[in-house]
C-alpha atoms as a PDB file:
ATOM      1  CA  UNK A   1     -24.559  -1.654  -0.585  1.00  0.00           C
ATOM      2  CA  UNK A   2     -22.378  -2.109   2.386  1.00  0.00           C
ATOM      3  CA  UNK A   3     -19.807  -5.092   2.500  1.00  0.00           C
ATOM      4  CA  UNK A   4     -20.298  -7.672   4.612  1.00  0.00           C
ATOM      5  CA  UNK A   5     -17.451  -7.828   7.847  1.00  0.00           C
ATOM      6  CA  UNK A   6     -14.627  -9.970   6.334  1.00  0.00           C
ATOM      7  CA  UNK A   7     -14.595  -8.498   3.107  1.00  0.00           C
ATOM      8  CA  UNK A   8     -14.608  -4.705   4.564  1.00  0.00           C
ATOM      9  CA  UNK A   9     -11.497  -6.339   6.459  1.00  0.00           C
ATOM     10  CA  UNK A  10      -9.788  -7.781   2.924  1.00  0.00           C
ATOM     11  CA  UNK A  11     -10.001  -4.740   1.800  1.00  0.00           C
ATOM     12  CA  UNK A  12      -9.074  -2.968   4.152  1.00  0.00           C
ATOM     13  CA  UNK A  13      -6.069  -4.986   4.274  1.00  0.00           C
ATOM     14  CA  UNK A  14      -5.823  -4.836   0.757  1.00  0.00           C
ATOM     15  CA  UNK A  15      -4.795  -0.999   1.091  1.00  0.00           C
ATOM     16  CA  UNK A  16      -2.938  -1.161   3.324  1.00  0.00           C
ATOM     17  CA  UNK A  17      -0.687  -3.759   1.927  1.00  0.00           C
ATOM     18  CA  UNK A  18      -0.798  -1.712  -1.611  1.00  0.00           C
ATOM     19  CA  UNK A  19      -0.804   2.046  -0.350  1.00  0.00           C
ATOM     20  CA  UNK A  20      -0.505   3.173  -3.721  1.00  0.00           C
ATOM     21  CA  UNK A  21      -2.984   1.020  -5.460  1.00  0.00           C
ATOM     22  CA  UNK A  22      -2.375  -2.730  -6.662  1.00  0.00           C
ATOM     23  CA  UNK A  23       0.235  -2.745  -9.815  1.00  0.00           C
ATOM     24  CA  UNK A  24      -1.658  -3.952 -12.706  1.00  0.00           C
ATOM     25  CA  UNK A  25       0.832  -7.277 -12.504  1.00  0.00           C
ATOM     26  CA  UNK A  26      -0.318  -7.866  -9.031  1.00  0.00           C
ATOM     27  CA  UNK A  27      -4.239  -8.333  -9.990  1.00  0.00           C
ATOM     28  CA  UNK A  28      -4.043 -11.736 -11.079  1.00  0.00           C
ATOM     29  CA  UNK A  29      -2.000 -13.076  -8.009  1.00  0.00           C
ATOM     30  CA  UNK A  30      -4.007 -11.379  -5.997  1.00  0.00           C
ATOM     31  CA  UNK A  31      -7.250 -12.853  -6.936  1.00  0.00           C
ATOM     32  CA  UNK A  32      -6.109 -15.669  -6.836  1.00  0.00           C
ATOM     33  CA  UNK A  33      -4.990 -15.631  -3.352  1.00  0.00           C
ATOM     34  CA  UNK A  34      -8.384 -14.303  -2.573  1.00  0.00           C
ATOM     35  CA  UNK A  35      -9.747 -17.450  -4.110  1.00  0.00           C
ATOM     36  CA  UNK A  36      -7.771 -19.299  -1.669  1.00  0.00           C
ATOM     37  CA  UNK A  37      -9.911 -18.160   0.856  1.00  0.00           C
ATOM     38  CA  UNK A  38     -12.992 -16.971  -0.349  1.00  0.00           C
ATOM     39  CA  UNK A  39     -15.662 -17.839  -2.614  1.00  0.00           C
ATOM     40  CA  UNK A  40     -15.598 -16.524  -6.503  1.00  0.00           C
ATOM     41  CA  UNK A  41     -18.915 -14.262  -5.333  1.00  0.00           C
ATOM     42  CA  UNK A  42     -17.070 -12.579  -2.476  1.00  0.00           C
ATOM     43  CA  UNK A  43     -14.074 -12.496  -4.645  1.00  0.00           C
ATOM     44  CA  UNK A  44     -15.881  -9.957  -7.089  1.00  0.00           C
ATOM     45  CA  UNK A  45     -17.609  -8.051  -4.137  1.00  0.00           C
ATOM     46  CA  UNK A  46     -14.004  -7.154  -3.103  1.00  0.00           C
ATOM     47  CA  UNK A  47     -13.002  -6.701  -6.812  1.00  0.00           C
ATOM     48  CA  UNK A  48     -16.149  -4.000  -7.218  1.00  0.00           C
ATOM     49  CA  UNK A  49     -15.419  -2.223  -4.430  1.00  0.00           C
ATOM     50  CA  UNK A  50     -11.338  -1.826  -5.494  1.00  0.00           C
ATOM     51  CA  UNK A  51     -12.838  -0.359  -9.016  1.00  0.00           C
ATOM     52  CA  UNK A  52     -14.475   2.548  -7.068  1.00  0.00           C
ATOM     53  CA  UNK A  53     -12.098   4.151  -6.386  1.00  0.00           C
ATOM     54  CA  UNK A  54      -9.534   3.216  -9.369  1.00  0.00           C
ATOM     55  CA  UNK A  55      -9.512   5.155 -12.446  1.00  0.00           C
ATOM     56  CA  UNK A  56     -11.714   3.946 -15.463  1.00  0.00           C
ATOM     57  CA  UNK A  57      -8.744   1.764 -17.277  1.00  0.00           C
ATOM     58  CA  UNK A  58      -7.714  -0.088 -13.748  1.00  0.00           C
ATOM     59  CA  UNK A  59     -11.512  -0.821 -13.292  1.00  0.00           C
ATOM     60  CA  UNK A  60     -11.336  -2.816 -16.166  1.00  0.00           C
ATOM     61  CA  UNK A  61      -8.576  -4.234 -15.708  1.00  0.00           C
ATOM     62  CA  UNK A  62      -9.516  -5.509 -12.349  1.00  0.00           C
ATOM     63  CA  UNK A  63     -12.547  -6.972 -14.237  1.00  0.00           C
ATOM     64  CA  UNK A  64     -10.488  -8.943 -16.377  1.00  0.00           C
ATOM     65  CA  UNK A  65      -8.172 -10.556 -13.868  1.00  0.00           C
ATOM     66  CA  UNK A  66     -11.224 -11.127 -12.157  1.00  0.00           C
ATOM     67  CA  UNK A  67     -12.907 -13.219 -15.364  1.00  0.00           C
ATOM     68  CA  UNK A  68      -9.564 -14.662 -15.971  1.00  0.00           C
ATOM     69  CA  UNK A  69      -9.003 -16.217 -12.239  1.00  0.00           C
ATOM     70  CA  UNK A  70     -12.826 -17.539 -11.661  1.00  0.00           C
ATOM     71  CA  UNK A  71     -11.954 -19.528 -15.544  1.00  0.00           C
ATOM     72  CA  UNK A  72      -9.418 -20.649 -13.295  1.00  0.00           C
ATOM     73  CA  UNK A  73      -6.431 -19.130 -15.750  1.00  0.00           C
ATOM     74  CA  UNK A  74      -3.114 -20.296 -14.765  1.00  0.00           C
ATOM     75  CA  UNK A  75      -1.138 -18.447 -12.224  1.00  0.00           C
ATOM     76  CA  UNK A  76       2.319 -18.513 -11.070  1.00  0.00           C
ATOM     77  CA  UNK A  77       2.522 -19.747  -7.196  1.00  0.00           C
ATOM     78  CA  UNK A  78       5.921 -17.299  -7.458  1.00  0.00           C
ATOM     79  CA  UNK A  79       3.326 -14.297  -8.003  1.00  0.00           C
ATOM     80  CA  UNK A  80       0.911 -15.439  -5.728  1.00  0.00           C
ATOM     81  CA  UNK A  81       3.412 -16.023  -2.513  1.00  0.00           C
ATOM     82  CA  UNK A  82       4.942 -12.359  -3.924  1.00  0.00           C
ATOM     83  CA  UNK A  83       1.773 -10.870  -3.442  1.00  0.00           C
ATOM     84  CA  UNK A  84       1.371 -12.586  -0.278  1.00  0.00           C
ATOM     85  CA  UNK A  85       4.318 -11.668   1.359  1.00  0.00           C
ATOM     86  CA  UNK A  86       3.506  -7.928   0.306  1.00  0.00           C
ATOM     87  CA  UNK A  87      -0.040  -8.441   2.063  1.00  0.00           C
ATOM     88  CA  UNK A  88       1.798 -10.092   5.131  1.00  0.00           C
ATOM     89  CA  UNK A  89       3.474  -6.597   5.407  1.00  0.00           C
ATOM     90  CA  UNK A  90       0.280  -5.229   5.755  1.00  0.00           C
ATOM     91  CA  UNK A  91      -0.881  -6.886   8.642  1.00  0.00           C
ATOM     92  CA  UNK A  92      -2.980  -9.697   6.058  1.00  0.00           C
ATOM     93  CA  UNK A  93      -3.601 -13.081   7.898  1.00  0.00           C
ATOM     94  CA  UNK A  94      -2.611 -14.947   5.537  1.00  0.00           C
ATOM     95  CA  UNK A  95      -3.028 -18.319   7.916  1.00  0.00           C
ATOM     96  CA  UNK A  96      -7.045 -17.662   8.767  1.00  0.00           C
ATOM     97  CA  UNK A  97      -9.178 -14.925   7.144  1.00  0.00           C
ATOM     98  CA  UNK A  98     -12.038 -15.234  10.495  1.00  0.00           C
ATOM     99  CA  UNK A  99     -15.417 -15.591   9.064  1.00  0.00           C
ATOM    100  CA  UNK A 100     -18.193 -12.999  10.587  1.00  0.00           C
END
């Protein structure tokens, strides 16, 4: 199933603000971000489609940081503007995500 618009653009963005693949430290803050600006169901579309193309062990990682940020886990705002400011670099809006 194809993504809808915006989330073909967060990921998109999402690669090329982590070229070689989101650090496993990163997944948390990053999810969270996301859930700054998108809803927890269109936060695990874009988690899916990252666990395509990661190896079998990332996957579930990915799956866990997911679980852990919809519980609404604690995360460091430190990690989360990190991760933001490594997006920014990447040409992320960080401001307005536009809404097709």
């Amino acid at each position: 199933m194809a993504l809808p618009p915006l989330l073909t653009k967060v990921v998109d963005w999402l690669r090329a603000g982590y070229p070689e693949g989101v650090p496993e430290h990163d997944y948390m803050p990053l999810f969270a971000l996301l859930g700054k600006h998108l809803t927890d169901d269109e936060v695990k579309l874009v988690a899916d489609e990252l666990t395509l193309s990661s190896d079998p062990v990332s996957a579930d990682v990915i799956r866990k940081a997911i679980t852990s940020v919809t519980s609404h886990a604690p995360v460091y705002e430190s990690d989360i503007d990190r991760v933001g400011s490594r997006l920014a670099a990447g040409g992320w809006p960080l401001a307005t995500l536009p809404r097709d």
